[in-house]
Protein backbone atom coordinates (compact mmCIF):
# COMPACT_ATOMS: atom_id res chain seq x y z
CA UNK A 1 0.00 0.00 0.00
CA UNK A 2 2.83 2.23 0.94
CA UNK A 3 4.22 1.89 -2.61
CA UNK A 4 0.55 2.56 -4.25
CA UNK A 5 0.08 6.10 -2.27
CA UNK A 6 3.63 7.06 -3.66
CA UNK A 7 3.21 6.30 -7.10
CA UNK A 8 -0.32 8.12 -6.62
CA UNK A 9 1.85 11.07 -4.92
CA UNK A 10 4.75 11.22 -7.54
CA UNK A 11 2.14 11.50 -10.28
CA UNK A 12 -0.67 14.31 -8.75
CA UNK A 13 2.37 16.17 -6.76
CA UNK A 14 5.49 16.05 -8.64
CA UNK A 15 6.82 19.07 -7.69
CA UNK A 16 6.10 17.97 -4.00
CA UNK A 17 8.38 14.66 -4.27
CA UNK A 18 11.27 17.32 -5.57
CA UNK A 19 11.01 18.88 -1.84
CA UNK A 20 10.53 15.70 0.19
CA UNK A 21 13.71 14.29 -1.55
CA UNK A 22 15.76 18.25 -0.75
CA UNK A 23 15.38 17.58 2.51
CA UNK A 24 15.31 14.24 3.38
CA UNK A 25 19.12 14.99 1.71
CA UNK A 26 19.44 18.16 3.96
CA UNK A 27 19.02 15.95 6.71
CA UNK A 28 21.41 13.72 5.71
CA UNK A 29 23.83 16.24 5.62
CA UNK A 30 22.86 17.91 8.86
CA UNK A 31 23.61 14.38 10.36
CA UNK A 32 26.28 13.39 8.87
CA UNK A 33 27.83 17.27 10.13
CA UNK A 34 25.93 18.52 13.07
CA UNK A 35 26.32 21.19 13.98
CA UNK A 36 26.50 22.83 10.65
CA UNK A 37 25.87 26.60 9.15
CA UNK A 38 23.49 27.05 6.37
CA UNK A 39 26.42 28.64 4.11
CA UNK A 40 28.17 24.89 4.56
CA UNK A 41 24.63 23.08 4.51
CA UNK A 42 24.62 25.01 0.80
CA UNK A 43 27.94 24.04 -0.74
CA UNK A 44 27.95 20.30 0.54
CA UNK A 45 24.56 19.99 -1.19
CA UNK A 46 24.54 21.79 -3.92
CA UNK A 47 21.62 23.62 -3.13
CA UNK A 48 21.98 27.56 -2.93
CA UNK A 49 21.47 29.10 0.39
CA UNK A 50 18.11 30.58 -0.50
CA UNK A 51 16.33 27.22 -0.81
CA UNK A 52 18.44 26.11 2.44
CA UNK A 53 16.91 28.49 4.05
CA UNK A 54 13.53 28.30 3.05
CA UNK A 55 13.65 23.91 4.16
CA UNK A 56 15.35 24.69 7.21
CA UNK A 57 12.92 26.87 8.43
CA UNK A 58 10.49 24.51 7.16
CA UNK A 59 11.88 21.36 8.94
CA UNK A 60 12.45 23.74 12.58
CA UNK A 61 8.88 24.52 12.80
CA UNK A 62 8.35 20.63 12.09
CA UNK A 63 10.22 20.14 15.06
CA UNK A 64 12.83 18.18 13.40
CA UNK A 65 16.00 20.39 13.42
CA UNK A 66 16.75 22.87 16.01
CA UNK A 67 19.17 26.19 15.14
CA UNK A 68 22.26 26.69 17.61
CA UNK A 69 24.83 29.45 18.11
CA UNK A 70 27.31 26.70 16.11
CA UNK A 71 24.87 25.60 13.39
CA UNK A 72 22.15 23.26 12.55
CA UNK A 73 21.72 19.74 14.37
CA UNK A 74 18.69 17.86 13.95
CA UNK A 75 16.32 16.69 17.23
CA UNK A 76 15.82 13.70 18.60
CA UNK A 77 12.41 13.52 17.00
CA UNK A 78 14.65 14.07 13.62
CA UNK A 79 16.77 11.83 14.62
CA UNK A 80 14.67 9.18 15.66
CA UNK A 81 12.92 9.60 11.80
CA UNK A 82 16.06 8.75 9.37
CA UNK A 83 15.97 4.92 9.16
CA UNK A 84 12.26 5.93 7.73
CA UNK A 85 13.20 8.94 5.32
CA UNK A 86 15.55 6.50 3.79
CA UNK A 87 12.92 3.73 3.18
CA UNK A 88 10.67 6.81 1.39
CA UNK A 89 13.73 8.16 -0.39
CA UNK A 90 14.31 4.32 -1.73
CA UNK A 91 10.76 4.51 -2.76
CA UNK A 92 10.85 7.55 -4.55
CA UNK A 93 13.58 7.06 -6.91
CA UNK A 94 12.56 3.41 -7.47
CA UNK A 95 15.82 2.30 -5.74
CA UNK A 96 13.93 -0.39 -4.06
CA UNK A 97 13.40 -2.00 -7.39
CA UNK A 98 16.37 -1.39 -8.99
CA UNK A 99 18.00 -3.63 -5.56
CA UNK A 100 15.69 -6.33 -6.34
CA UNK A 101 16.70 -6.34 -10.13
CA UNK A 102 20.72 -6.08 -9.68
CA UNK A 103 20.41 -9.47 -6.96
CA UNK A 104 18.40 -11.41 -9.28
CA UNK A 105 21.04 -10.49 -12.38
CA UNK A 106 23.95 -11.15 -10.50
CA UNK A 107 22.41 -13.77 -8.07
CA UNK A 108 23.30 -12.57 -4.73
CA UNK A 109 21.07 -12.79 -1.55
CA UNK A 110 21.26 -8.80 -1.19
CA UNK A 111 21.66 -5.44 -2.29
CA UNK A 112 21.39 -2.37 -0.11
CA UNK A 113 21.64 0.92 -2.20
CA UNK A 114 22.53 4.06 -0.23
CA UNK A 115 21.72 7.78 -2.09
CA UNK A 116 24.10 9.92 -3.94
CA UNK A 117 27.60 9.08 -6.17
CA UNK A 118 30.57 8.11 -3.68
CA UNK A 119 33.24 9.45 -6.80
CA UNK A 120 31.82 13.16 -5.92
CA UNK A 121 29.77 13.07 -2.46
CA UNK A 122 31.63 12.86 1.19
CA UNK A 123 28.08 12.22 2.67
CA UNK A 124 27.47 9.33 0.41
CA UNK A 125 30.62 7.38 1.04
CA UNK A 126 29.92 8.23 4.73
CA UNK A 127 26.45 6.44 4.20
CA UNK A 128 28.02 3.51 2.63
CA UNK A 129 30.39 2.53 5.45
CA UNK A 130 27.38 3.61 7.87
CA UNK A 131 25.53 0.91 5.82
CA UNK A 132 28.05 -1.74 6.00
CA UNK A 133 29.20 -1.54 9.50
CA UNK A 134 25.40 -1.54 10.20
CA UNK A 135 25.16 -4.89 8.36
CA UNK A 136 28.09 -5.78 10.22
CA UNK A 137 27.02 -5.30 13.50
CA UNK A 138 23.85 -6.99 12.96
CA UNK A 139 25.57 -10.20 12.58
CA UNK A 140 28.32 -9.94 15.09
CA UNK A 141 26.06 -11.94 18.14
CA UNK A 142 26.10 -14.84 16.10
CA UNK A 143 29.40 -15.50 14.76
CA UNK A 144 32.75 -16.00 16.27
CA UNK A 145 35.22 -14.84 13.60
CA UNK A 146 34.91 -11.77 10.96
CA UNK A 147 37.81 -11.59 8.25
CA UNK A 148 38.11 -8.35 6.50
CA UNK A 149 40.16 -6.53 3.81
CA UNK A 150 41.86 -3.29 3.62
CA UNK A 151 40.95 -0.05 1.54
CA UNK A 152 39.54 3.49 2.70
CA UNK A 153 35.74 2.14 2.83
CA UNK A 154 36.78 -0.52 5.05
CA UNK A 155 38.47 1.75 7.49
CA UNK A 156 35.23 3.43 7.18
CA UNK A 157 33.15 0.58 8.25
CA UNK A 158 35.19 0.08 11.38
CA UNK A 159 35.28 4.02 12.46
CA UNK A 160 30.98 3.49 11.78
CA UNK A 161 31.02 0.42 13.54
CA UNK A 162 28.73 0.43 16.30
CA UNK A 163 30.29 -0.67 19.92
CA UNK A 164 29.22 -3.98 21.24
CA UNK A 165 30.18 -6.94 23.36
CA UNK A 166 30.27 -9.38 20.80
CA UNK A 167 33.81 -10.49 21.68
CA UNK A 168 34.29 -11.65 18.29
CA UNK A 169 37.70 -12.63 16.45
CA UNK A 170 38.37 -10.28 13.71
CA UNK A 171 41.64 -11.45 11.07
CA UNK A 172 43.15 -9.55 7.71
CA UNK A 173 41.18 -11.77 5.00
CA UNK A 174 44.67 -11.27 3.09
CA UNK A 175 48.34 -9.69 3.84
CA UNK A 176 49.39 -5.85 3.47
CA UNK A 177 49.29 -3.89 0.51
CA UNK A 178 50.04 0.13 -0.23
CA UNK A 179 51.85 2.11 2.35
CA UNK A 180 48.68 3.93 4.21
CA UNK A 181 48.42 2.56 7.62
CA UNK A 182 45.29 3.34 8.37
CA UNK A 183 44.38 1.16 5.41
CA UNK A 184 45.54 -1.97 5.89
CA UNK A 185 43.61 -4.82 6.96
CA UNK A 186 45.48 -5.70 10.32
CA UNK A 187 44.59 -1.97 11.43
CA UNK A 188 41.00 -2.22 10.39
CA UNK A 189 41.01 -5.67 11.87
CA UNK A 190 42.18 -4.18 15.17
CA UNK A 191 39.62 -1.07 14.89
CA UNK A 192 36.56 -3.45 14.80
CA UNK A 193 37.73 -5.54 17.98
CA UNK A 194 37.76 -2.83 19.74
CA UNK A 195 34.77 -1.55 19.26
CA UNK A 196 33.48 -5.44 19.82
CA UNK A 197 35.28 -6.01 22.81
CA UNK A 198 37.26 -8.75 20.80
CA UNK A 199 40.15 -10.02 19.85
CA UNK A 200 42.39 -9.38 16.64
CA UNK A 201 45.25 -11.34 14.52
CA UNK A 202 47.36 -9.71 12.06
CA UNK A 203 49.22 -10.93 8.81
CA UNK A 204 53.08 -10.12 8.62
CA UNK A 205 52.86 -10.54 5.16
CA UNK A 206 52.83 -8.10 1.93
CA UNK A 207 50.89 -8.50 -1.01
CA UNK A 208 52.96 -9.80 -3.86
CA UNK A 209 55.40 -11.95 -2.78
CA UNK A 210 56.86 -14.92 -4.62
CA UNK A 211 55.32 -18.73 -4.00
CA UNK A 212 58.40 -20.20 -2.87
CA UNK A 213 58.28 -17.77 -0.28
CA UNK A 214 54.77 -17.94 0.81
CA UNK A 215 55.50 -21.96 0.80
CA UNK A 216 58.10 -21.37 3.51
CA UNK A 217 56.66 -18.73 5.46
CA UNK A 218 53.18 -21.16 6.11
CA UNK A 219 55.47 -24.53 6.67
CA UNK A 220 57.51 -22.59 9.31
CA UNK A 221 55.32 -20.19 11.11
CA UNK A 222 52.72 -22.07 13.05
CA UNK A 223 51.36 -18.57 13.68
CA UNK A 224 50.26 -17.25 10.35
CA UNK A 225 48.99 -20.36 9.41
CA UNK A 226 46.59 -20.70 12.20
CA UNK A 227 45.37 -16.54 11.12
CA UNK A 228 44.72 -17.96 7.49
CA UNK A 229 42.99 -21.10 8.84
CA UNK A 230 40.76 -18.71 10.63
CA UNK A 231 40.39 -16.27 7.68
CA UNK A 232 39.13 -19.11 5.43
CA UNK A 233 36.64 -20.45 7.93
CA UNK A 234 35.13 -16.86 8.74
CA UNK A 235 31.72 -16.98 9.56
CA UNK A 236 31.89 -13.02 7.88
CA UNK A 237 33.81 -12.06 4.93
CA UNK A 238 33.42 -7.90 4.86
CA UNK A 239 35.82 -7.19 1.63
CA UNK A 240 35.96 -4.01 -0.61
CA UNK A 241 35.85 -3.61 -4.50
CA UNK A 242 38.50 -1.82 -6.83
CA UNK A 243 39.33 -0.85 -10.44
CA UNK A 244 41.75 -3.01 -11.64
CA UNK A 245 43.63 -0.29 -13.27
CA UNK A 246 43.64 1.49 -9.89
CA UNK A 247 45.19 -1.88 -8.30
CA UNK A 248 47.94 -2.74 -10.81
CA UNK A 249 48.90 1.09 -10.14
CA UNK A 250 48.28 0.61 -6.18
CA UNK A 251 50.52 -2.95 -5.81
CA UNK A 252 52.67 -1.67 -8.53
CA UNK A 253 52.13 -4.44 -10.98
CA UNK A 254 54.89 -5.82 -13.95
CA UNK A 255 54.22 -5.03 -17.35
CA UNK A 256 54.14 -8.51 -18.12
CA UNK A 257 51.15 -8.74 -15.43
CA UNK A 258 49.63 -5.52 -16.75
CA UNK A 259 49.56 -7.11 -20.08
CA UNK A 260 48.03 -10.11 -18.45
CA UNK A 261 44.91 -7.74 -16.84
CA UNK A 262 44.55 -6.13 -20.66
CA UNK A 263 44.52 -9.27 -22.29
CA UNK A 264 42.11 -10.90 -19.70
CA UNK A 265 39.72 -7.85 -20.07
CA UNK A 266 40.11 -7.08 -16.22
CA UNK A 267 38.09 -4.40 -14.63
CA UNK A 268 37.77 -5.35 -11.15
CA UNK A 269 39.60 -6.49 -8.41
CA UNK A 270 38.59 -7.57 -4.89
CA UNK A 271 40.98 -9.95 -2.64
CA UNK A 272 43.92 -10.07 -4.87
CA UNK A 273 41.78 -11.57 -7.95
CA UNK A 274 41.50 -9.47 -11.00
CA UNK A 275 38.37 -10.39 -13.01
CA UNK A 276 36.57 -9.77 -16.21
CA UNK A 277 33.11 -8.55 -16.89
CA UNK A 278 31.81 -12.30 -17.34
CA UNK A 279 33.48 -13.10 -13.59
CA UNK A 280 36.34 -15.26 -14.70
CA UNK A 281 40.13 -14.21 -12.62
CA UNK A 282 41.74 -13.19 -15.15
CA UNK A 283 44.88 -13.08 -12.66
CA UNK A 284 45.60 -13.19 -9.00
CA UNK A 285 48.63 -11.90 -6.88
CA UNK A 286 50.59 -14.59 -4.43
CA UNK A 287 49.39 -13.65 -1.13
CA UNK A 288 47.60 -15.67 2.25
CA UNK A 289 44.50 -15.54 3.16
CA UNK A 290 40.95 -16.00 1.11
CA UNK A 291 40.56 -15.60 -2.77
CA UNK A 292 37.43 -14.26 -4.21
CA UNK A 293 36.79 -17.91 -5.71
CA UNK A 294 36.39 -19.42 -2.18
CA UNK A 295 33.30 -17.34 -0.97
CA UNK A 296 30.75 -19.77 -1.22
CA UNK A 297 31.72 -21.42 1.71
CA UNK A 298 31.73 -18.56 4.16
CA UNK A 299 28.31 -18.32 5.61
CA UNK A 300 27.87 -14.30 5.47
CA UNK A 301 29.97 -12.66 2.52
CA UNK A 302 29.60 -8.20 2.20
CA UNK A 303 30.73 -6.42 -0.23
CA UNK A 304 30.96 -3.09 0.06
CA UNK A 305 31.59 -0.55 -2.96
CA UNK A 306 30.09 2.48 -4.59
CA UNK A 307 31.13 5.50 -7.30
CA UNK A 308 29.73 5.43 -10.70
CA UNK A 309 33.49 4.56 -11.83
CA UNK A 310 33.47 1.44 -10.52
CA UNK A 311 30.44 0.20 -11.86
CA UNK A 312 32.31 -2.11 -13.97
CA UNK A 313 34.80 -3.21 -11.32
CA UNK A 314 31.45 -4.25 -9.02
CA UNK A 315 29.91 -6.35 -12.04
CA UNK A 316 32.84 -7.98 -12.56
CA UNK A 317 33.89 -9.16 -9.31
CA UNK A 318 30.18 -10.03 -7.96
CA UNK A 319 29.92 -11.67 -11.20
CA UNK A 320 33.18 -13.83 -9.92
CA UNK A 321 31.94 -14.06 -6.27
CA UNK A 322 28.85 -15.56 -7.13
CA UNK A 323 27.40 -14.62 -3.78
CA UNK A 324 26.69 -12.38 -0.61
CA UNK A 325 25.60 -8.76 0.01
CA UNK A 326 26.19 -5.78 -2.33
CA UNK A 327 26.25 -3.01 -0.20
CA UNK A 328 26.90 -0.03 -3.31
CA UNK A 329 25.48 3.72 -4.11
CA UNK A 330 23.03 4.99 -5.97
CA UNK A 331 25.16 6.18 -9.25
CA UNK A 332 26.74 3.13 -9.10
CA UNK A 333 23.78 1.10 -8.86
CA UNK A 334 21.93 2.47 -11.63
CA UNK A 335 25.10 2.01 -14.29
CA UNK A 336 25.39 -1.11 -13.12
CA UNK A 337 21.35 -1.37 -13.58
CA UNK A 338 22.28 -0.06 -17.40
CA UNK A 339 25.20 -2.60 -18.10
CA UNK A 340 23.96 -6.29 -16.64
């Protein structure tokens, strides 16, 4: 019925859904910024501070924002009503269908699409990790160990992550890569057992080493091969999603491996695996820990991704997962929508 009244709504009132979608992404921004001036409210939305103004006022004498000498913060009442706008703002741009049609194409068990383009918007990469760490955490009671990978939205997830007593074991789902600390997986891995009163393991090992030396690492440390055991038999893989042409750049790739991506058609990578718009690794660096191809035995797999540039990248590397939770944005989502 819900879904009835706002196709009945978007067709007598058109001009009225162009408001109710302003501010549900005003108050987005107010929460994702509280407290914040109307001059700032403008620029991060792209709204001019005229029509800021005029919603603002609007959504006070609602009772749903309150003014302060340091800005804008929304009330509890406001608060209290976001988990709702976002189910109407789904609505209205027909995001909740487009979710249903990207999981049946690629065949996972979810997709959760968050508003705006993560390549331009703060506030919409902000609501992606919000959106995975709340995925996260609603799985945490029930499982004993969470792998994860590195990358900027990861670190994201565990800063959103809310705190709990979970006392869960959280592992790198593969060894180092790129030289941003705050990146890498035994970091992030640390950041989310903290906030779950857990315990972490770390990997001692970078991306890209040869086989001969992986071989001897796991037959001689005890140590790291009990952290990849653990990795493989995650109850929770939480992993992000890259451009392959990004990657090769990011782990400094040969040009004989380049030429390997180019001939393969790569255009994503996720877990060390470089794949192809029909799924199939095209390559995959040496490194410990899970490869994209062994997903289907983890019971709770997350992928989280979004930017209309990686579009491509996502297709490809669901495509090779073959299961799991999409967690992506809304310009991503609807060129993926376009391509599958």
């Amino acid at each position: 019925m819900k879904q009835d009244f706002l196709e009945i709504f978007q067709k007598i009132a058109p001009d009225l859904m162009g408001t109710v979608k302003e501010r549900y992404l005003l108050l987005r921004h107010i929460s994702d910024a509280e407290p914040v001036g109307r001059r700032t409210l403008a620029g991060i939305s792209g709204l001019s501070e005229r029509v800021v103004r005029a919603h603002v006022d609007v959504l006070r004498r609602s009772g749903i924002v309150r003014f302060t000498t340091m800005g804008i913060a929304l009330e509890p009442e406001g608060k209290a009503m976001m988990p709702d706008l976002l189910e109407c703002f789904l609505r209205l741009n027909r995001l909740d269908e487009m979710q249903q049609y990207i999981r049946q194409k690629l065949r996972l068990k979810e997709v959760c699409i968050v508003p705006g383009n993560c390549d331009s918007d703060k506030t919409a990469k902000d609501e992606l990790s919000r959106k995975g760490a709340l995925l996260l955490a609603d799985l945490l009671d029930g499982v004993k160990t969470v792998a994860i990978s590195g990358g900027s939205t990861m670190a994201g997830v565990a800063a959103t992550l809310p705190e709990n007593a979970s006392g869960v074991a959280v592992v790198p789902a593969r060894g180092g890569i790129g030289n941003r600390v705050e990146f890498q997986a035994n970091v992030i891995a640390a950041q989310i057992a903290s906030k779950a009163n857990g315990t972490y393991h770390m990997l001692h090992i970078p991306d890209g080493v040869s086989e001969s030396t992986l071989r001897v690492m796991l037959r001689s440390d005890m140590q790291t091969k009990k952290i990849v055991a653990m990795a493989k038999t995650a109850e929770v893989i939480l992993f992000g999603i890259g451009r392959s042409d990004i990657m090769a750049d990011r782990r400094e790739l040969t040009v004989s491996e380049r030429k390997k991506l180019a001939d393969g058609g790569a255009l994503g990578e996720a877990l060390g695996s470089y794949c192809n718009v029909s799924g199939e690794v095209v390559y995959a660096t040496n490194n410990v820990g899970i490869s994209l191809t062994e997903l289907q035995h983890n019971l709770h797999v997350i992928a989280v991704a979004g930017g209309s540039s990686k579009a491509k990248a996502i297709i490809a590397v669901m495509r090779a997962c073959h299961t799991g939770t999409l967690v992506t944005d809304e310009a991503a989502a609807s060129e993926i929508a376009k391509l599958i």
